[in-house]
PDB file of N, CA and C in Angstrom:
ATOM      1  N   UNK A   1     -15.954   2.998 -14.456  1.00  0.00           N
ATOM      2  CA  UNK A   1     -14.591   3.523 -14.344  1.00  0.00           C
ATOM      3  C   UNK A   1     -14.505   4.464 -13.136  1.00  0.00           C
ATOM      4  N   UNK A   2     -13.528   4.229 -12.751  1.00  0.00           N
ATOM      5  CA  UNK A   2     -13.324   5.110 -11.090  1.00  0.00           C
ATOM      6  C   UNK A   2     -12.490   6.101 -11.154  1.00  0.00           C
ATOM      7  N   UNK A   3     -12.584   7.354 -10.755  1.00  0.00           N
ATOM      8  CA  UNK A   3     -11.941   8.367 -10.752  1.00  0.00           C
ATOM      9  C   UNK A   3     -10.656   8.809  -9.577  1.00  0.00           C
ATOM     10  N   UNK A   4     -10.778   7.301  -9.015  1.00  0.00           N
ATOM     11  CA  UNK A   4      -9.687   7.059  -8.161  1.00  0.00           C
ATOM     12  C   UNK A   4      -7.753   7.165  -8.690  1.00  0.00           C
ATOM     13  N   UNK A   5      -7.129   7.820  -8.297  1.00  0.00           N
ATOM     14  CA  UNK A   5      -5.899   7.803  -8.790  1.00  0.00           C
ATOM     15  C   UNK A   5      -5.536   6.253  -9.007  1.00  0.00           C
ATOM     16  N   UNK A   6      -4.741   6.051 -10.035  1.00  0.00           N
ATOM     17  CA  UNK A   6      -4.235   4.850  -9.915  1.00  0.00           C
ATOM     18  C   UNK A   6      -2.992   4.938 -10.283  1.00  0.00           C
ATOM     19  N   UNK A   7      -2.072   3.699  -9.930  1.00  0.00           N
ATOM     20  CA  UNK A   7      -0.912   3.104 -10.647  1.00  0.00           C
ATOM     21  C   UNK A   7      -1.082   1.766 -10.890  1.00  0.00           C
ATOM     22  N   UNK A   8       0.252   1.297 -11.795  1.00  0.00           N
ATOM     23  CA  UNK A   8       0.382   0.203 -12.128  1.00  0.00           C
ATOM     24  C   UNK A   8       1.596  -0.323 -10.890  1.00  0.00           C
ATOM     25  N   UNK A   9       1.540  -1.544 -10.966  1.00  0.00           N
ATOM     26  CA  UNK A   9       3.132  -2.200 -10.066  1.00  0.00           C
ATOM     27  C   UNK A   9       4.030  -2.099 -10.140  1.00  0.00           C
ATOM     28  N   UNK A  10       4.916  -1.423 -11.427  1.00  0.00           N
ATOM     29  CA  UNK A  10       6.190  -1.200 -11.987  1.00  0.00           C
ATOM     30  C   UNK A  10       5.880   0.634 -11.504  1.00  0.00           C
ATOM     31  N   UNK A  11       5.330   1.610 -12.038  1.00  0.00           N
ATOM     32  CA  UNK A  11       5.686   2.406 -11.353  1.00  0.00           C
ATOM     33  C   UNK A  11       4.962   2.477 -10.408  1.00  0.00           C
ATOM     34  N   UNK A  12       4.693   1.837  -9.287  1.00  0.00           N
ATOM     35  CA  UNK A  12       4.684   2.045  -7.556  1.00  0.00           C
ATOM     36  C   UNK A  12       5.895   1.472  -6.917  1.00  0.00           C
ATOM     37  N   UNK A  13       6.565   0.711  -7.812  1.00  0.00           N
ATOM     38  CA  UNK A  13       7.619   0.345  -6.967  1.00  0.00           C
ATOM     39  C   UNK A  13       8.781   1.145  -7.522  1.00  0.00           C
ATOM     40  N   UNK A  14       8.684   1.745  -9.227  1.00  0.00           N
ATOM     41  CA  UNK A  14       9.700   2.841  -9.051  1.00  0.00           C
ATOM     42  C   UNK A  14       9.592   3.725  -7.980  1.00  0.00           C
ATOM     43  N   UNK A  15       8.362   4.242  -8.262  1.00  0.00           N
ATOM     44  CA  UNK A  15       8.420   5.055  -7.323  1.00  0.00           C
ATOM     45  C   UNK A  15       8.829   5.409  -5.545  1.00  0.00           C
ATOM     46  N   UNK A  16       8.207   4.393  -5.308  1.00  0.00           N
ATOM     47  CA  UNK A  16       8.874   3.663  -3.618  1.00  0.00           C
ATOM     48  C   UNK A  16      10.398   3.433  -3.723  1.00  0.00           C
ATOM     49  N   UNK A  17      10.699   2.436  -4.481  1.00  0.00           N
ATOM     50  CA  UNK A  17      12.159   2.421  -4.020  1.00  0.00           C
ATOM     51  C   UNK A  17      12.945   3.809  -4.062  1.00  0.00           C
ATOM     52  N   UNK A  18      12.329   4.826  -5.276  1.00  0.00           N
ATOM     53  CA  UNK A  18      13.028   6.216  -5.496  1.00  0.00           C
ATOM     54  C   UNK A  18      12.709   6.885  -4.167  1.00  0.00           C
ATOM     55  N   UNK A  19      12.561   6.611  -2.979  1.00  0.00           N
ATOM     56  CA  UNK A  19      12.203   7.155  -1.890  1.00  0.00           C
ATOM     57  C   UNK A  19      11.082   8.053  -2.341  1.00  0.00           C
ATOM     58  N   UNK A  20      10.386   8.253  -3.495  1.00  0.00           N
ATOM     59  CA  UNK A  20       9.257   9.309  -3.755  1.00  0.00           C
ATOM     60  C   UNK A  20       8.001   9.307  -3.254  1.00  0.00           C
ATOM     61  N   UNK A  21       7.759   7.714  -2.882  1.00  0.00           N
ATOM     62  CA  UNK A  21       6.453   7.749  -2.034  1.00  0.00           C
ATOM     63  C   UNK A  21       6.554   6.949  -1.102  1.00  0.00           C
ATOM     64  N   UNK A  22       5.380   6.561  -0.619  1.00  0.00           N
ATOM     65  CA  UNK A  22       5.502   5.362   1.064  1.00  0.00           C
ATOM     66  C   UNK A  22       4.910   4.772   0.192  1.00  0.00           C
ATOM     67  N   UNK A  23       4.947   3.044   0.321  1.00  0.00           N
ATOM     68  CA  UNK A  23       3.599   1.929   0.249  1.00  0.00           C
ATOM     69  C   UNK A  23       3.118   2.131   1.413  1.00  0.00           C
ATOM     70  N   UNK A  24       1.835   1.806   1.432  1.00  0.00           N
ATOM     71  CA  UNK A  24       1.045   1.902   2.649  1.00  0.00           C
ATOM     72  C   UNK A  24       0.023   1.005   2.371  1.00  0.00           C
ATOM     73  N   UNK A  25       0.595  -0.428   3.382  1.00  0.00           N
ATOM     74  CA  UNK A  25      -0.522  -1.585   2.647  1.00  0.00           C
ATOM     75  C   UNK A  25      -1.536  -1.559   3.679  1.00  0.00           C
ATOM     76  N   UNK A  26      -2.685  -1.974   3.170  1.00  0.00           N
ATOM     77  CA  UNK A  26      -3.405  -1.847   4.286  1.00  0.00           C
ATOM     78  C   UNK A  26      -4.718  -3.300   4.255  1.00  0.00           C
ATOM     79  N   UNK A  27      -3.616  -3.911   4.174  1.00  0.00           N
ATOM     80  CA  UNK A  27      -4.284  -5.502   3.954  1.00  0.00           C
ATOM     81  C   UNK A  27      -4.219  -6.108   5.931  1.00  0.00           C
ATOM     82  N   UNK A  28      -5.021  -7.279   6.162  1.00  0.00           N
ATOM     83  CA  UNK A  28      -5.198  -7.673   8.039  1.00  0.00           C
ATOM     84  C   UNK A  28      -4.009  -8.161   7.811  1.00  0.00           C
ATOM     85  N   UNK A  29      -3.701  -8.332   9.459  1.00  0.00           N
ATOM     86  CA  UNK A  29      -2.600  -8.772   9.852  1.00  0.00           C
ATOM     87  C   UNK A  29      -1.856 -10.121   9.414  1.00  0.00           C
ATOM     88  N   UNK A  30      -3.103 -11.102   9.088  1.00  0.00           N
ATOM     89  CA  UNK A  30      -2.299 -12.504   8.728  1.00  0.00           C
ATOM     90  C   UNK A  30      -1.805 -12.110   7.357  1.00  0.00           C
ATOM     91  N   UNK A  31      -2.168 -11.137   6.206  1.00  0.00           N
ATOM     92  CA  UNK A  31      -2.116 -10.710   4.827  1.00  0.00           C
ATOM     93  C   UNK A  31      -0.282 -10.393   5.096  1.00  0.00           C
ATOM     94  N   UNK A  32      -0.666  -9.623   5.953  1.00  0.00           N
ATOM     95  CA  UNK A  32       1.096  -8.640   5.757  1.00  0.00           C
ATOM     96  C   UNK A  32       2.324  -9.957   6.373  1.00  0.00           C
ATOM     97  N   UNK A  33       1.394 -10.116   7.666  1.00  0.00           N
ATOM     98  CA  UNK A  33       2.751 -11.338   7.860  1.00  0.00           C
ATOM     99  C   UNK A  33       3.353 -12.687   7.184  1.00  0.00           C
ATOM    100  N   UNK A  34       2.585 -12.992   5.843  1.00  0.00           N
ATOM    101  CA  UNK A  34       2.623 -13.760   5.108  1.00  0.00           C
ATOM    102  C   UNK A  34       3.600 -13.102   4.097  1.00  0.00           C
ATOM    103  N   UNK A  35       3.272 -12.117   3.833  1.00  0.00           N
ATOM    104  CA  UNK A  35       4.162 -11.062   2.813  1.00  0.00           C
ATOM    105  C   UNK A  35       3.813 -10.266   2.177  1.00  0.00           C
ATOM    106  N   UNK A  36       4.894  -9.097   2.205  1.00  0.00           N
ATOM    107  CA  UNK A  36       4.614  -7.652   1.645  1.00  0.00           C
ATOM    108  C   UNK A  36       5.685  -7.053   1.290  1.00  0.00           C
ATOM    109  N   UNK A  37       5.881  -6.209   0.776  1.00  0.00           N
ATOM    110  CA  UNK A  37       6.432  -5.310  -0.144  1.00  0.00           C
ATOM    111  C   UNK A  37       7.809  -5.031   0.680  1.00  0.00           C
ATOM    112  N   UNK A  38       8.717  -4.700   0.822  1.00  0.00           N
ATOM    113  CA  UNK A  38      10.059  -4.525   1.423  1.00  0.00           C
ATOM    114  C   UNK A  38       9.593  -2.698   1.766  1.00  0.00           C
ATOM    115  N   UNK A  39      10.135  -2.061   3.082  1.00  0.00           N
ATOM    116  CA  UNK A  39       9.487  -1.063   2.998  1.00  0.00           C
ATOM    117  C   UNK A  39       8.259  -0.283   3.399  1.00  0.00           C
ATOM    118  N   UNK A  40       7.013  -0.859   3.121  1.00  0.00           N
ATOM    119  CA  UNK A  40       6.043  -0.854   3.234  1.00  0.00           C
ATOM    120  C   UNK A  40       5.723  -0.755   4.425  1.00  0.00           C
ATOM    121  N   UNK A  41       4.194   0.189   4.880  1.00  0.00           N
ATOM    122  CA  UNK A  41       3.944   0.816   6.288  1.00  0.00           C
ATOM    123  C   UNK A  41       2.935  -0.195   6.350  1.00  0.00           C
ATOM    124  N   UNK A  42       2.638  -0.563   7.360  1.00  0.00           N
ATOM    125  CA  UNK A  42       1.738  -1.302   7.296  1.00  0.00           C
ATOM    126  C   UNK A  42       0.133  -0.379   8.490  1.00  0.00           C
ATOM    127  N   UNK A  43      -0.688  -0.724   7.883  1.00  0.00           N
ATOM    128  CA  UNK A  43      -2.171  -0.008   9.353  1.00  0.00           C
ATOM    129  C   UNK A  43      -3.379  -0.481   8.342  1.00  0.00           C
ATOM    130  N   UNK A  44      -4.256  -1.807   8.612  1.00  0.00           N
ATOM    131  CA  UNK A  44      -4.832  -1.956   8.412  1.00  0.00           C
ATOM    132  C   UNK A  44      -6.274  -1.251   8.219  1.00  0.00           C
ATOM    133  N   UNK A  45      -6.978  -1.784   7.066  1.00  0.00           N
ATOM    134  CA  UNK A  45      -8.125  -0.765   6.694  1.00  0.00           C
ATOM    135  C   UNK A  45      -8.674   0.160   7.744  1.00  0.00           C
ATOM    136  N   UNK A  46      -9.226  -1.500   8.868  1.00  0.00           N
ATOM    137  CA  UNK A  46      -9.766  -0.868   9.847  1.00  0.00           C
ATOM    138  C   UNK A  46      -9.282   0.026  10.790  1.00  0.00           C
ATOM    139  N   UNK A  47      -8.495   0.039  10.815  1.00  0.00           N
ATOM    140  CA  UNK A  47      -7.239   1.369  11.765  1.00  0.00           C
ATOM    141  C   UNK A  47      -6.728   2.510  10.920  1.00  0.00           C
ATOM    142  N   UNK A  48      -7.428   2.417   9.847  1.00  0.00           N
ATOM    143  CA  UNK A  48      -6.998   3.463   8.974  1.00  0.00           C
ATOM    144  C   UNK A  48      -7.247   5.558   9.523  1.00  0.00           C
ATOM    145  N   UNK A  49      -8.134   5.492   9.882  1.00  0.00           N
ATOM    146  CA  UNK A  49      -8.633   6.343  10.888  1.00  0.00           C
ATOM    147  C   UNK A  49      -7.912   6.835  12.328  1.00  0.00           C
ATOM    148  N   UNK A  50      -8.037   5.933  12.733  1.00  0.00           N
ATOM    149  CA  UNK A  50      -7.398   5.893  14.571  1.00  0.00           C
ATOM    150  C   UNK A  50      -5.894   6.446  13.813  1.00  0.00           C
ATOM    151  N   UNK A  51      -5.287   5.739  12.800  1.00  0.00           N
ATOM    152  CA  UNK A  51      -3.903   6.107  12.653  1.00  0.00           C
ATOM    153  C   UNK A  51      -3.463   7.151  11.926  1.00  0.00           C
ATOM    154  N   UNK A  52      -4.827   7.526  10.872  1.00  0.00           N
ATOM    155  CA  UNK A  52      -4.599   8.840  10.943  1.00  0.00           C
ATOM    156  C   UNK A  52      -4.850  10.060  11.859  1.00  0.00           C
ATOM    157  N   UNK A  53      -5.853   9.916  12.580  1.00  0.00           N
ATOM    158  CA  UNK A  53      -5.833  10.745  14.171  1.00  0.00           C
ATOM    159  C   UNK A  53      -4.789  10.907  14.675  1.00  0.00           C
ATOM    160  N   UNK A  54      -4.061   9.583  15.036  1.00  0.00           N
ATOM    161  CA  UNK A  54      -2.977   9.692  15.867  1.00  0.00           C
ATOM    162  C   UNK A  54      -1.306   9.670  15.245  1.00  0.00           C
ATOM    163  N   UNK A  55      -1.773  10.380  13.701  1.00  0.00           N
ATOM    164  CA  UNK A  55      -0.726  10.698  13.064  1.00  0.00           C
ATOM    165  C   UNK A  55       0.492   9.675  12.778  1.00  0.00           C
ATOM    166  N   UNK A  56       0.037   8.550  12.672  1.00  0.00           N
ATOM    167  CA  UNK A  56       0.754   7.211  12.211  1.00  0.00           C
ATOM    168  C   UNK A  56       1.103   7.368  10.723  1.00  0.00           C
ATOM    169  N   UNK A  57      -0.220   8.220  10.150  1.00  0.00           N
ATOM    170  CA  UNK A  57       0.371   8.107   8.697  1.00  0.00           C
ATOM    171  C   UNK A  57       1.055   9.620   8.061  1.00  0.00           C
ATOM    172  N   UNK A  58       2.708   9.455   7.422  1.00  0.00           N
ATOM    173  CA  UNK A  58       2.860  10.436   6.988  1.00  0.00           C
ATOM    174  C   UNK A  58       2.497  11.113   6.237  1.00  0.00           C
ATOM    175  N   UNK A  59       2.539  12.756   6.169  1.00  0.00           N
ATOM    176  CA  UNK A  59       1.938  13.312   5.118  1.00  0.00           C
ATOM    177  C   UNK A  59       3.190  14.399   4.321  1.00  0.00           C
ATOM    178  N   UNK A  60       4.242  14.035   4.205  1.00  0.00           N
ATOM    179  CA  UNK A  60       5.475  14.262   3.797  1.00  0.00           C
ATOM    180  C   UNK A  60       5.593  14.116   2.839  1.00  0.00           C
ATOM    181  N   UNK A  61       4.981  12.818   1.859  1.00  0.00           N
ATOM    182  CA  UNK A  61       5.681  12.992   0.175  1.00  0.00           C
ATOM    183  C   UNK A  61       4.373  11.578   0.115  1.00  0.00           C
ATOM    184  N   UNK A  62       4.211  11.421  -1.322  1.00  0.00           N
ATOM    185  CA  UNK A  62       3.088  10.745  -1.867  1.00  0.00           C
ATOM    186  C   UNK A  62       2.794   9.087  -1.085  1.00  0.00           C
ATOM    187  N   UNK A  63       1.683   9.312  -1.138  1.00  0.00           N
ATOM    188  CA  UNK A  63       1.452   7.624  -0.540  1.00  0.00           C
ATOM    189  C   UNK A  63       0.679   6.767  -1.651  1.00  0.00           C
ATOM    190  N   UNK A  64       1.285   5.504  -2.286  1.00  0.00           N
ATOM    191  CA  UNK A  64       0.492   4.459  -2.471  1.00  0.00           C
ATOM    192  C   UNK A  64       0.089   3.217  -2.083  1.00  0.00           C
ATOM    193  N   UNK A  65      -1.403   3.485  -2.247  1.00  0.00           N
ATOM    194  CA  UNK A  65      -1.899   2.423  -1.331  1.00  0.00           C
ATOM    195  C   UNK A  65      -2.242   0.919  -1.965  1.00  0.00           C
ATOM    196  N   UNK A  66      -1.935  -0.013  -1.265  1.00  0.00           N
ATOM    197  CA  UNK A  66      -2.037  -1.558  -1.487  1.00  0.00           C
ATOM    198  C   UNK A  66      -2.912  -2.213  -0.607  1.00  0.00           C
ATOM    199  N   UNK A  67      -3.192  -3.368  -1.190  1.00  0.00           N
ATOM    200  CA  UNK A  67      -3.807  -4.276  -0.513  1.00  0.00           C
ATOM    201  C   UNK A  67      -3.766  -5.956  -1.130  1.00  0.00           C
ATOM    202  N   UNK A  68      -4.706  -6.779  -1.607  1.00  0.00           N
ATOM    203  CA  UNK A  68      -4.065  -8.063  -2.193  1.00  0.00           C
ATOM    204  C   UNK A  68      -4.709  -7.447  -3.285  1.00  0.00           C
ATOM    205  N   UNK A  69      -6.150  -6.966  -3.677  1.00  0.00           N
ATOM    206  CA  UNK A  69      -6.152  -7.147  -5.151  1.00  0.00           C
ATOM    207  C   UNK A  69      -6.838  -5.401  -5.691  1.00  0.00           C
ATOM    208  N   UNK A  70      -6.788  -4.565  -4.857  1.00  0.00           N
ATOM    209  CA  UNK A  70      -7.127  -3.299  -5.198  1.00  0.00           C
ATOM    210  C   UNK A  70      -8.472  -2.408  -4.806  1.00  0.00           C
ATOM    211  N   UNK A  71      -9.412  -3.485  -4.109  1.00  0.00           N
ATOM    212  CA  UNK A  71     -10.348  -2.947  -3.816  1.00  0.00           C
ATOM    213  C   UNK A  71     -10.484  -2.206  -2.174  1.00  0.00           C
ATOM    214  N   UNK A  72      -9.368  -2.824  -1.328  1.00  0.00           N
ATOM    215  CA  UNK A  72      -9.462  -2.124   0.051  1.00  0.00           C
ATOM    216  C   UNK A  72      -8.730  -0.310   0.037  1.00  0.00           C
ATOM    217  N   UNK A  73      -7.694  -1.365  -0.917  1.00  0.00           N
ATOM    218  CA  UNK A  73      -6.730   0.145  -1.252  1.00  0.00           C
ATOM    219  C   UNK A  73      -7.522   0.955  -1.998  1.00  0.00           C
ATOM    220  N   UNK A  74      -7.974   0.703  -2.724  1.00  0.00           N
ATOM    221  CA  UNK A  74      -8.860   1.766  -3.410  1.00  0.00           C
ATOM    222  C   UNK A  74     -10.081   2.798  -2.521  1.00  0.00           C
ATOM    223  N   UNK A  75     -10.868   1.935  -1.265  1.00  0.00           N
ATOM    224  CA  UNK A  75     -11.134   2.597  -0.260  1.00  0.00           C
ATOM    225  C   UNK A  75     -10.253   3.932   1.097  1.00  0.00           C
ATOM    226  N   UNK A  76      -9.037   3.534   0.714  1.00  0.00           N
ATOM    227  CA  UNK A  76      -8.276   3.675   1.706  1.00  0.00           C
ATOM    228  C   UNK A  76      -7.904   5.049   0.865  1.00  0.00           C
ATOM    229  N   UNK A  77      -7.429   4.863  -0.419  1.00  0.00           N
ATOM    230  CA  UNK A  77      -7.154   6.289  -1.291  1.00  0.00           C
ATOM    231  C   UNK A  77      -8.341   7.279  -1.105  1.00  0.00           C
ATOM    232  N   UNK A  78      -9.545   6.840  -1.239  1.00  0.00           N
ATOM    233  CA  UNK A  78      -9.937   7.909  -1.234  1.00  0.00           C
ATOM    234  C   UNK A  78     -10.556   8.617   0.048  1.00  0.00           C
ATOM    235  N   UNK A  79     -10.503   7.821   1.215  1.00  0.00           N
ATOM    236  CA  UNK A  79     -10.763   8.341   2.586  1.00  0.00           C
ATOM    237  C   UNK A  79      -9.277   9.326   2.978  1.00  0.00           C
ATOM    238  N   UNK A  80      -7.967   8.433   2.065  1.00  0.00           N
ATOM    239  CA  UNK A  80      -6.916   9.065   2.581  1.00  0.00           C
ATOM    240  C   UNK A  80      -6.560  10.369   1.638  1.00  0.00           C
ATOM    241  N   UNK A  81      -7.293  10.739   0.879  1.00  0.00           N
ATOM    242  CA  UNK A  81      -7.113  11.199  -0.401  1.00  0.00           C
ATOM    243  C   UNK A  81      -8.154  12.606   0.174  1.00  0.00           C
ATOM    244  N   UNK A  82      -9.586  12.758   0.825  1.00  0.00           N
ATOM    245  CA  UNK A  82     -10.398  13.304   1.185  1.00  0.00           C
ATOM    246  C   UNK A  82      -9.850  13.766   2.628  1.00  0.00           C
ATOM    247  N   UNK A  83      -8.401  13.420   3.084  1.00  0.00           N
ATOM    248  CA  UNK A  83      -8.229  14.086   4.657  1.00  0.00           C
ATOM    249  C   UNK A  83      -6.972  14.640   4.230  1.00  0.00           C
ATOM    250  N   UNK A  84      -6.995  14.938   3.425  1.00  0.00           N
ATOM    251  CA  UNK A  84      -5.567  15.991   2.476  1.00  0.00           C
ATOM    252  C   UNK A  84      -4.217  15.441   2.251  1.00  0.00           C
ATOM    253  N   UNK A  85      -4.078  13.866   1.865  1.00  0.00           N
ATOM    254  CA  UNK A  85      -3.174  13.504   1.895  1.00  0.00           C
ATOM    255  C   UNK A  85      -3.165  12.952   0.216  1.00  0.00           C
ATOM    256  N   UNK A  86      -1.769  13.068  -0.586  1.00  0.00           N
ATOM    257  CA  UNK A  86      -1.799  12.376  -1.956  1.00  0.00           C
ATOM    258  C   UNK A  86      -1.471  11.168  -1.947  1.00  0.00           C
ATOM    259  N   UNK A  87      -2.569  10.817  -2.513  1.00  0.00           N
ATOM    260  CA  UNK A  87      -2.520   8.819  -2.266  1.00  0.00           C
ATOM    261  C   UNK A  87      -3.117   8.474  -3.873  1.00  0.00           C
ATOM    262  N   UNK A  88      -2.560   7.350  -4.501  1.00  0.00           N
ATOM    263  CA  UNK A  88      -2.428   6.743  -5.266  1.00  0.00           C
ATOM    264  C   UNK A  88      -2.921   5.297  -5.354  1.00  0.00           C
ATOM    265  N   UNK A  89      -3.736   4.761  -5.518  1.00  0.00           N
ATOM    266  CA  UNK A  89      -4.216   3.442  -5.658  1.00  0.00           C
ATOM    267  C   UNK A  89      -3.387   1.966  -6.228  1.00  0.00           C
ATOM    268  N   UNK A  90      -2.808   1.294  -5.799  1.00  0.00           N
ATOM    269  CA  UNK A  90      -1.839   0.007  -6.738  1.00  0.00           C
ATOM    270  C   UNK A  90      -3.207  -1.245  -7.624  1.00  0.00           C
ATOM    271  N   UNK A  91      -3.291  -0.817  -8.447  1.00  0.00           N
ATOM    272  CA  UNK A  91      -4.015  -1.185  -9.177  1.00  0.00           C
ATOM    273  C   UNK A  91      -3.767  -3.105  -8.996  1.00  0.00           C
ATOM    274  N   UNK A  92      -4.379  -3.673  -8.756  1.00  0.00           N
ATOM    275  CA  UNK A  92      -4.046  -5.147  -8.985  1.00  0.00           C
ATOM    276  C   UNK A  92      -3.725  -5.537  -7.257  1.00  0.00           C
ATOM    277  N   UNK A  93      -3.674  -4.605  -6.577  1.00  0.00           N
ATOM    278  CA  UNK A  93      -2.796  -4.720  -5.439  1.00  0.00           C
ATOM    279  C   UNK A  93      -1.606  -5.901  -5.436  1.00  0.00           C
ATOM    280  N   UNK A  94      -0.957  -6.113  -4.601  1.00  0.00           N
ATOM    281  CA  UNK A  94       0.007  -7.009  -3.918  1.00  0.00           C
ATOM    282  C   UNK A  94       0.239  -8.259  -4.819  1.00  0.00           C
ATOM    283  N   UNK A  95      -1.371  -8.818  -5.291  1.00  0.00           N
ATOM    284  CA  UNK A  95      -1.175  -9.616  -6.618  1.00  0.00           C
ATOM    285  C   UNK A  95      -0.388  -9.447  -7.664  1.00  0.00           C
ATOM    286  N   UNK A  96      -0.490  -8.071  -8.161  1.00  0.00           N
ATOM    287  CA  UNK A  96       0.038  -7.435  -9.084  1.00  0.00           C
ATOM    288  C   UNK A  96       1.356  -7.212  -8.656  1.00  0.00           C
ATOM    289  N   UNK A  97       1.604  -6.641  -7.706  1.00  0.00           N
ATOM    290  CA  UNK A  97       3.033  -6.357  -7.518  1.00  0.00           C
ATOM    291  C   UNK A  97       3.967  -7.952  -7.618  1.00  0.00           C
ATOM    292  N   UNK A  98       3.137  -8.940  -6.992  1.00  0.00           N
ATOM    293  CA  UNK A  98       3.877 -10.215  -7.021  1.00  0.00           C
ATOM    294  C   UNK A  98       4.014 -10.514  -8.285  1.00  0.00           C
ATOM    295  N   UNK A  99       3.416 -10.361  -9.468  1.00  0.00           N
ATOM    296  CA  UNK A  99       2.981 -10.882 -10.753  1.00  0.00           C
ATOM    297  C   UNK A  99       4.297 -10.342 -11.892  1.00  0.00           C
ATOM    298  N   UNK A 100       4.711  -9.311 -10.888  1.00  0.00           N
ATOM    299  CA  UNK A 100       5.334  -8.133 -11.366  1.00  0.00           C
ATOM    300  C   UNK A 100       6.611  -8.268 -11.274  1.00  0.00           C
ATOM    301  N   UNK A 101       6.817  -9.285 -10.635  1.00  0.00           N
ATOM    302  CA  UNK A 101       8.624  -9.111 -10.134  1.00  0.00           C
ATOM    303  C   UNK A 101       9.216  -8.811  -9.040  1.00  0.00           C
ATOM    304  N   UNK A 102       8.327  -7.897  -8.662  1.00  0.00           N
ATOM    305  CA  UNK A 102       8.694  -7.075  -7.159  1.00  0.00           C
ATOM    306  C   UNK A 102       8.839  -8.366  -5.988  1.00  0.00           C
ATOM    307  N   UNK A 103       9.784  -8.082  -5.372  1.00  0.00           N
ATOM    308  CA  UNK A 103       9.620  -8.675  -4.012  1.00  0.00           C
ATOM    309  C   UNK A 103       8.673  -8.676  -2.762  1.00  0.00           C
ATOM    310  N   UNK A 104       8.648  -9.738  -2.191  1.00  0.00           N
ATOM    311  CA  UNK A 104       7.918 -10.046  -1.304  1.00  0.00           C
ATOM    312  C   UNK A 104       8.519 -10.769  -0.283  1.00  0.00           C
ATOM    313  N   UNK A 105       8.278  -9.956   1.143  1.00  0.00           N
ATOM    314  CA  UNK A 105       9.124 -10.495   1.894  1.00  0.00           C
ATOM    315  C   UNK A 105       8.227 -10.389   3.716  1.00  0.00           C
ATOM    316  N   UNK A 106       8.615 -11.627   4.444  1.00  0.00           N
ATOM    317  CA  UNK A 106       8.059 -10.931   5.859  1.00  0.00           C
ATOM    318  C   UNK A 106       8.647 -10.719   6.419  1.00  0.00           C
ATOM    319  N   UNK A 107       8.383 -10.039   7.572  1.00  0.00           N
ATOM    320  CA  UNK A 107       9.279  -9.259   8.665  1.00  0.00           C
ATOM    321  C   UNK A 107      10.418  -9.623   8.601  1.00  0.00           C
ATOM    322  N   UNK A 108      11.057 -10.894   8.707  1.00  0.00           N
ATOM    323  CA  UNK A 108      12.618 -11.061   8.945  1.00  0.00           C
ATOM    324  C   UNK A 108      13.140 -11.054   7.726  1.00  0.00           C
ATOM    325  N   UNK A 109      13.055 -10.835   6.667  1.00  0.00           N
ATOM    326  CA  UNK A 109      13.494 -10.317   5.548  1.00  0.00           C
ATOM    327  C   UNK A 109      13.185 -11.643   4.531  1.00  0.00           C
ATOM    328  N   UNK A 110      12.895 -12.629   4.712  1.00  0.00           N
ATOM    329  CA  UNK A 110      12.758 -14.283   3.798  1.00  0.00           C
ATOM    330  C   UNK A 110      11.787 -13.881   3.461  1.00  0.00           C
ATOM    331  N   UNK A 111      11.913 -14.573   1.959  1.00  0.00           N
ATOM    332  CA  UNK A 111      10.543 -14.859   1.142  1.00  0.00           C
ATOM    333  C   UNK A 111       9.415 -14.669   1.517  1.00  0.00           C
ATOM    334  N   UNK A 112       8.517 -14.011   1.341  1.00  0.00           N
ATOM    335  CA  UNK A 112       6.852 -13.823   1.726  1.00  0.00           C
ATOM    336  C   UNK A 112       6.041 -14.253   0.623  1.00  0.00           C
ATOM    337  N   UNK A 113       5.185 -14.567   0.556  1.00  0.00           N
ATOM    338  CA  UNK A 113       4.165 -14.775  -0.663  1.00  0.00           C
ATOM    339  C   UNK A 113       2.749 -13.831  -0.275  1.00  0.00           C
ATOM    340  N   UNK A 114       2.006 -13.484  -1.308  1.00  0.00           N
ATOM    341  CA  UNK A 114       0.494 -13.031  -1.375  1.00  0.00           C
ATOM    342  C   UNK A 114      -0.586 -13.841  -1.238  1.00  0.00           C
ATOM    343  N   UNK A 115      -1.515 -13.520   0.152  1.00  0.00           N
ATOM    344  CA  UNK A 115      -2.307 -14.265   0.295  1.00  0.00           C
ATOM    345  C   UNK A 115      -3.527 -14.245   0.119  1.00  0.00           C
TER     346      UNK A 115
END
């Protein structure tokens, strides 16, 4: 059992749409352009760093983090979680959110799916 914050998909997306937190997926590039969350920041694992250096990621109000099935995001919480920022884990990632009801969409706003 991991002592990683978590959520479920129903409240990460209350929460997001309530403007209360950011998604912050952090799945590669072909992942997001296939589809993601409406909203959602996108900076892959590996840039997770560089973009927090260069202040890409806000630190204004709660962040939860995604990915397709919970294990990148779950890295990403707690590197992002250990540089003083409140981050939240999406349990199931992007799977879950799809499983869930939530929308999925790419850049031009059409249908996206989880890849």
């Amino acid at each position: 059992m991991s002592n990683t914050p978590e959520i479920d998909a129903t409240e990460a997306a209350a929460r997001t749409e309530a403007g209360q937190a950011l998604l912050l997926d952090v799945r590669e590039d072909d992942e997001w352009t296939a589809g993601h969350a409406p909203g959602a920041q996108h900076v892959r694992l590996g840039d997770l760093q560089r973009a927090h250096d260069e202040g890409e990621i806000p630190n204004d109000r709660p962040i939860v983090a995604v990915c397709r099935a919970g294990g990148r995001s779950e890295k990403a919480t707690i590197a992002l979680n250990q540089a003083g920022y409140d981050v939240t884990n999406l349990v199931g990632g992007m799977q879950a959110w799809a499983a869930a009801g939530h929308p999925v969409v790419t850049d031009d706003g059409s249908q996206g799916n989880v890849v």
